[in-house]
N, C-alpha and C. Protein backbone atom coordinates (compact mmCIF):
# COMPACT_ATOMS: atom_id res chain seq x y z
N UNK A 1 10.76 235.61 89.51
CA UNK A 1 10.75 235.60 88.06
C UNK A 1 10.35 234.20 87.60
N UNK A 2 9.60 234.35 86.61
CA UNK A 2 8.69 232.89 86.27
C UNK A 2 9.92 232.79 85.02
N UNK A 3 10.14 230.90 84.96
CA UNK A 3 10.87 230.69 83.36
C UNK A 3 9.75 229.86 82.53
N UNK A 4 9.51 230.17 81.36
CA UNK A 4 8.78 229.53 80.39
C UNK A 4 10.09 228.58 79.35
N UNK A 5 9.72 227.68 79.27
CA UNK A 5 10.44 227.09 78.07
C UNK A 5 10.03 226.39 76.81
N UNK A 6 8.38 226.84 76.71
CA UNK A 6 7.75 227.36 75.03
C UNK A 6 6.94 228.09 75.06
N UNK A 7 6.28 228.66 74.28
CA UNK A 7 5.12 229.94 73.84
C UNK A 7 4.10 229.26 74.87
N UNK A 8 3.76 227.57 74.43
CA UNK A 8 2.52 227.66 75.22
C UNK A 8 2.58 227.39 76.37
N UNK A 9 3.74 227.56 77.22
CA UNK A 9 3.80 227.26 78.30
C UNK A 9 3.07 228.95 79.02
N UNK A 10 3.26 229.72 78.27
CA UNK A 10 3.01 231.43 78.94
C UNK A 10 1.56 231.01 78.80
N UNK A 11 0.81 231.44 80.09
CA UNK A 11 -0.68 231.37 80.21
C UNK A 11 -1.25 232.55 79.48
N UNK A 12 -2.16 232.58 78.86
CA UNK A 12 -3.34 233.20 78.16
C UNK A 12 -3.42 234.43 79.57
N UNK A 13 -3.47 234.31 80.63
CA UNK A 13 -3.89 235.64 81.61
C UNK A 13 -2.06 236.31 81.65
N UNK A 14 -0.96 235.74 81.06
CA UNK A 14 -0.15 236.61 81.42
C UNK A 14 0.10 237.55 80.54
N UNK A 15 -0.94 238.21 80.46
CA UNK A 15 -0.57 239.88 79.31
C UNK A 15 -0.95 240.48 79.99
N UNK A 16 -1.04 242.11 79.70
CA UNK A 16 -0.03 242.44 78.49
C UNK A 16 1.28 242.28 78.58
N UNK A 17 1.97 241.99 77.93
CA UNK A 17 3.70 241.81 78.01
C UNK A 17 3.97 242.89 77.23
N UNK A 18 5.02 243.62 77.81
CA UNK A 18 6.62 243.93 77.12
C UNK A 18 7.19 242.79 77.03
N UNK A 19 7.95 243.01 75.52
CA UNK A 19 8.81 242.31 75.64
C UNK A 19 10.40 242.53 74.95
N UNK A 20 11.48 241.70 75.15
CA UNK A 20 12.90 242.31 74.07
C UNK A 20 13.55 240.59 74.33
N UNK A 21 13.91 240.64 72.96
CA UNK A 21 14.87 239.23 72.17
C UNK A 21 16.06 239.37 72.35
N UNK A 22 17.06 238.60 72.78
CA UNK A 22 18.08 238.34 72.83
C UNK A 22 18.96 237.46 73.37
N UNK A 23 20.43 237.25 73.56
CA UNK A 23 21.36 236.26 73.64
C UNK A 23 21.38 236.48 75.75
N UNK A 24 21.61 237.46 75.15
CA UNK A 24 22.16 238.14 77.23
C UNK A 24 22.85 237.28 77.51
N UNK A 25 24.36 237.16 77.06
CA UNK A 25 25.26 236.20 77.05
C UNK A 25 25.95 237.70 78.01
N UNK A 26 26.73 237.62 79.77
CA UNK A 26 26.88 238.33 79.81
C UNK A 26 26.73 239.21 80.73
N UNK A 27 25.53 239.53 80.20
CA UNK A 27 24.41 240.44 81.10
C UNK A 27 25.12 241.66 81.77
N UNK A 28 25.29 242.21 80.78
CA UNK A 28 26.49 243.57 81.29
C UNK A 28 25.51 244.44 80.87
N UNK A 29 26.28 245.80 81.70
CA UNK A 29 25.35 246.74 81.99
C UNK A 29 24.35 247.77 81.27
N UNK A 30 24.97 247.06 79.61
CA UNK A 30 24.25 247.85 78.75
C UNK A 30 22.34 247.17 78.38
N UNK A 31 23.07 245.95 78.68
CA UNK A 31 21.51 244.76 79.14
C UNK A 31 21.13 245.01 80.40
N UNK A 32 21.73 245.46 81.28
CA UNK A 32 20.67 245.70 82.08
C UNK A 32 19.96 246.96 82.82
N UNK A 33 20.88 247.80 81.75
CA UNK A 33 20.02 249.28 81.89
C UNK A 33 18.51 249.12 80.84
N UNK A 34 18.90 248.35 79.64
CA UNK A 34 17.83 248.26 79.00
C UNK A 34 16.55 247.41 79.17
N UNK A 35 16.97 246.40 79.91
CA UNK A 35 16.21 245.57 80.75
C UNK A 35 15.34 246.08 81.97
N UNK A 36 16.44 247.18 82.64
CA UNK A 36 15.67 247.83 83.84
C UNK A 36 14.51 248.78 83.12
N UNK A 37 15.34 249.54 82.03
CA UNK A 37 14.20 250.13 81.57
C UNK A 37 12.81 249.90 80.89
N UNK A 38 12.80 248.64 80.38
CA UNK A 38 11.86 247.72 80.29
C UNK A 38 11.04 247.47 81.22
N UNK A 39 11.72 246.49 82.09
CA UNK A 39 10.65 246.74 83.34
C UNK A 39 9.83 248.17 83.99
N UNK A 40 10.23 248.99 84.15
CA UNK A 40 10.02 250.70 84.11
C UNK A 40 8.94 250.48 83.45
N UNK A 41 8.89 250.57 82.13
CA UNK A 41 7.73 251.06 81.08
C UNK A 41 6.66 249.55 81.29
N UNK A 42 6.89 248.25 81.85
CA UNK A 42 5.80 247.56 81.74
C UNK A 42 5.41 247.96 82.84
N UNK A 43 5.79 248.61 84.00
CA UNK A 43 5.18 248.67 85.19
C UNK A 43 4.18 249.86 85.22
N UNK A 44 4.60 251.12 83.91
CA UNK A 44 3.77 252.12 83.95
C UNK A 44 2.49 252.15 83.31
N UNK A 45 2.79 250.56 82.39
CA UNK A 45 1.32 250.20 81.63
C UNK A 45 0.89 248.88 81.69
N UNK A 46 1.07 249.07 83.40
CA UNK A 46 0.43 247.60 84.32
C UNK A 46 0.57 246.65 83.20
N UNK A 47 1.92 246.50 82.88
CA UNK A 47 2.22 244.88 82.65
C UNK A 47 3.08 244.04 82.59
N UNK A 48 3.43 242.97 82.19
CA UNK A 48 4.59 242.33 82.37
C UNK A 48 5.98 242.72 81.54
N UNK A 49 7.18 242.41 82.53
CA UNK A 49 8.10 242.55 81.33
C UNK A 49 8.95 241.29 81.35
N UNK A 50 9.10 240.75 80.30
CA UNK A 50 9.93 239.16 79.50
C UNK A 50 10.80 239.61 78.60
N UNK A 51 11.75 238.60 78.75
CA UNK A 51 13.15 238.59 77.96
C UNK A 51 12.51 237.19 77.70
N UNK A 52 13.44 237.20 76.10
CA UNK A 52 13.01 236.20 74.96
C UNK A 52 14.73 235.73 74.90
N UNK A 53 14.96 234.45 75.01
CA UNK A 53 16.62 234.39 75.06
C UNK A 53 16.68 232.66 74.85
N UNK A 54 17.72 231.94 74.16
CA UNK A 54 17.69 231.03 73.83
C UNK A 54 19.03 229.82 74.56
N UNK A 55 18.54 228.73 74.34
CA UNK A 55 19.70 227.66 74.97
C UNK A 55 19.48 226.70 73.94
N UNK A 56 20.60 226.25 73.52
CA UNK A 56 22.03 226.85 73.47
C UNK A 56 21.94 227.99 72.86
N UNK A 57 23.12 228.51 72.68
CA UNK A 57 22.88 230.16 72.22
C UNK A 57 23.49 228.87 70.92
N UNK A 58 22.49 230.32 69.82
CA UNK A 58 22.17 229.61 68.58
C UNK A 58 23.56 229.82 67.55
N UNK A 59 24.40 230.44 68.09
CA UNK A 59 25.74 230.34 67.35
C UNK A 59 26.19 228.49 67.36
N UNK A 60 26.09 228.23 68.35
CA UNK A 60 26.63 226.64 68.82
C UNK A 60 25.93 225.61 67.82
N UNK A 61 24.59 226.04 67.16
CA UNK A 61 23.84 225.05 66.27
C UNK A 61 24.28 225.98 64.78
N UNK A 62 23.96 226.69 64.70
CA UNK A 62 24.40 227.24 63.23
C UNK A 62 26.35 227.39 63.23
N UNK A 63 26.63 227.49 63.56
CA UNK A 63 28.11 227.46 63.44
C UNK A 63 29.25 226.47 64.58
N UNK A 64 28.85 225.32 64.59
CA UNK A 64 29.29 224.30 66.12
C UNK A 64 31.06 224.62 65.75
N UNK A 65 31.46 225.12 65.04
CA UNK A 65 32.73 225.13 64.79
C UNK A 65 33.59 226.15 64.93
N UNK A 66 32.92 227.31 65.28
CA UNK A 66 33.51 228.52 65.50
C UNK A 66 34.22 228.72 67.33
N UNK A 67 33.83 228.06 67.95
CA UNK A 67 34.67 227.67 69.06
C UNK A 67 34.31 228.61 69.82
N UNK A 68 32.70 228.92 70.36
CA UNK A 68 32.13 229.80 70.88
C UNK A 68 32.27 229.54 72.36
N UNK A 69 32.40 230.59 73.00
CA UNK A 69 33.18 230.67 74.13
C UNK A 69 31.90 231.28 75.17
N UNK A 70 31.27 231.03 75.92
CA UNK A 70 30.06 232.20 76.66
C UNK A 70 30.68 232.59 77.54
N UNK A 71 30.38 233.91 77.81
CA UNK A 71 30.87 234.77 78.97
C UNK A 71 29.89 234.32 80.11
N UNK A 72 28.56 233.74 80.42
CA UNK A 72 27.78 233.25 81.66
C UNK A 72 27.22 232.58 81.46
N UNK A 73 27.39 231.15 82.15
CA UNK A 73 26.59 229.88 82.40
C UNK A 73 25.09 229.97 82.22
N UNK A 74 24.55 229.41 82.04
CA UNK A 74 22.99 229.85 81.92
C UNK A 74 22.28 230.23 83.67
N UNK A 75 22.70 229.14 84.18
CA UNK A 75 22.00 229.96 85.94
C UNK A 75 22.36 230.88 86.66
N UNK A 76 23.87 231.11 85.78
CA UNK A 76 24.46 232.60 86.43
C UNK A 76 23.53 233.79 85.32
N UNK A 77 23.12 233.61 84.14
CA UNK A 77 22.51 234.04 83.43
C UNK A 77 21.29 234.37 83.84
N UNK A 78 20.21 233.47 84.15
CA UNK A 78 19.21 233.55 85.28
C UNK A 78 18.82 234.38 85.74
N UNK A 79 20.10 233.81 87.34
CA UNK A 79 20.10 235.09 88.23
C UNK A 79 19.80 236.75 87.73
N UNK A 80 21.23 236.57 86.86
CA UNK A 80 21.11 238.39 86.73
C UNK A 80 20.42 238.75 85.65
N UNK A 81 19.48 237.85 85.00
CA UNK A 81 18.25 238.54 84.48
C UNK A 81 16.90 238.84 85.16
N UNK A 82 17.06 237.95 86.44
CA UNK A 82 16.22 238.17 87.47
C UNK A 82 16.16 239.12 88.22
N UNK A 83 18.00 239.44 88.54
CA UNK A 83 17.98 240.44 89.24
C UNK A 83 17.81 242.34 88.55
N UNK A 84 17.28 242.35 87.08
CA UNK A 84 16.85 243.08 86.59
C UNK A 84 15.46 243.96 86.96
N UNK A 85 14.64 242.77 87.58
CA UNK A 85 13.10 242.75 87.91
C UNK A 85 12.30 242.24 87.03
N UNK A 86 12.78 241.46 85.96
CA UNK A 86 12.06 241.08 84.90
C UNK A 86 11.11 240.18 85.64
N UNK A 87 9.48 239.79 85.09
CA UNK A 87 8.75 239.07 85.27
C UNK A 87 9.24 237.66 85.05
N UNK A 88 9.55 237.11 83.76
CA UNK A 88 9.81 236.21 82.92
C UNK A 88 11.20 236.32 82.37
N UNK A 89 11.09 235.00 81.76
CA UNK A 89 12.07 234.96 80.87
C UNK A 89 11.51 233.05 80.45
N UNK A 90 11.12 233.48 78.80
CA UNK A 90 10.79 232.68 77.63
C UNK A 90 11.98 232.19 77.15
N UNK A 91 12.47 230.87 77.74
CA UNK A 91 14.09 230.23 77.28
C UNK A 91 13.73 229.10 76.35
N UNK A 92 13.91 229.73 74.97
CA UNK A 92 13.51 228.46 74.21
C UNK A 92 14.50 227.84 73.45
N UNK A 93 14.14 226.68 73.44
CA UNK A 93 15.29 225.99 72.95
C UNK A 93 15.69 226.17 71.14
N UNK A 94 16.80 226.56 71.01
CA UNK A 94 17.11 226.89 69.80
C UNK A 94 17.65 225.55 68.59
């Protein structure tokens, strides 16, 4: 799994993409049925599939005071977005 960490870091030859936005703080099984199924449908229309997901998770900049707690480290995060089959994952900084 390739990590991008801005738009133009993704090369011009890596399309077509699927793609889906989110925290994947977690990565429980309702992310990664939907994730698997993602991958599924980019593979049936020969193309990539990327998760769009941010660091810090953007609660921590819009609300630093709410005493946000993450359920997975970002490289344990990683992993089990990797271990989805995802192509990518676009980690941009929030």
């Amino acid at each position: 799994m390739q990590i991008f960490h801005k738009l133009e870091d993704v090369p011009a030859s890596f399309a077509p993409t699927l793609l889906t936005l989110g925290n994947f703080d977690g990565v429980h099984r309702s992310h990664t049925h939907m994730l698997q199924e993602l991958v599924k449908r980019a593979k049936q229309q020969n193309a990539k599939a990327v998760a769009v997901t941010f660091e810090p998770h953007p609660m921590r900049i819009l609300r630093p005071d709410c005493g946000l707690k993450l359920i997975t480290p970002l490289p344990e995060k990683l992993r089990l977005l990797e271990a989805t089959g995802l192509d990518a994952v676009l980690l941009l900084a929030f």
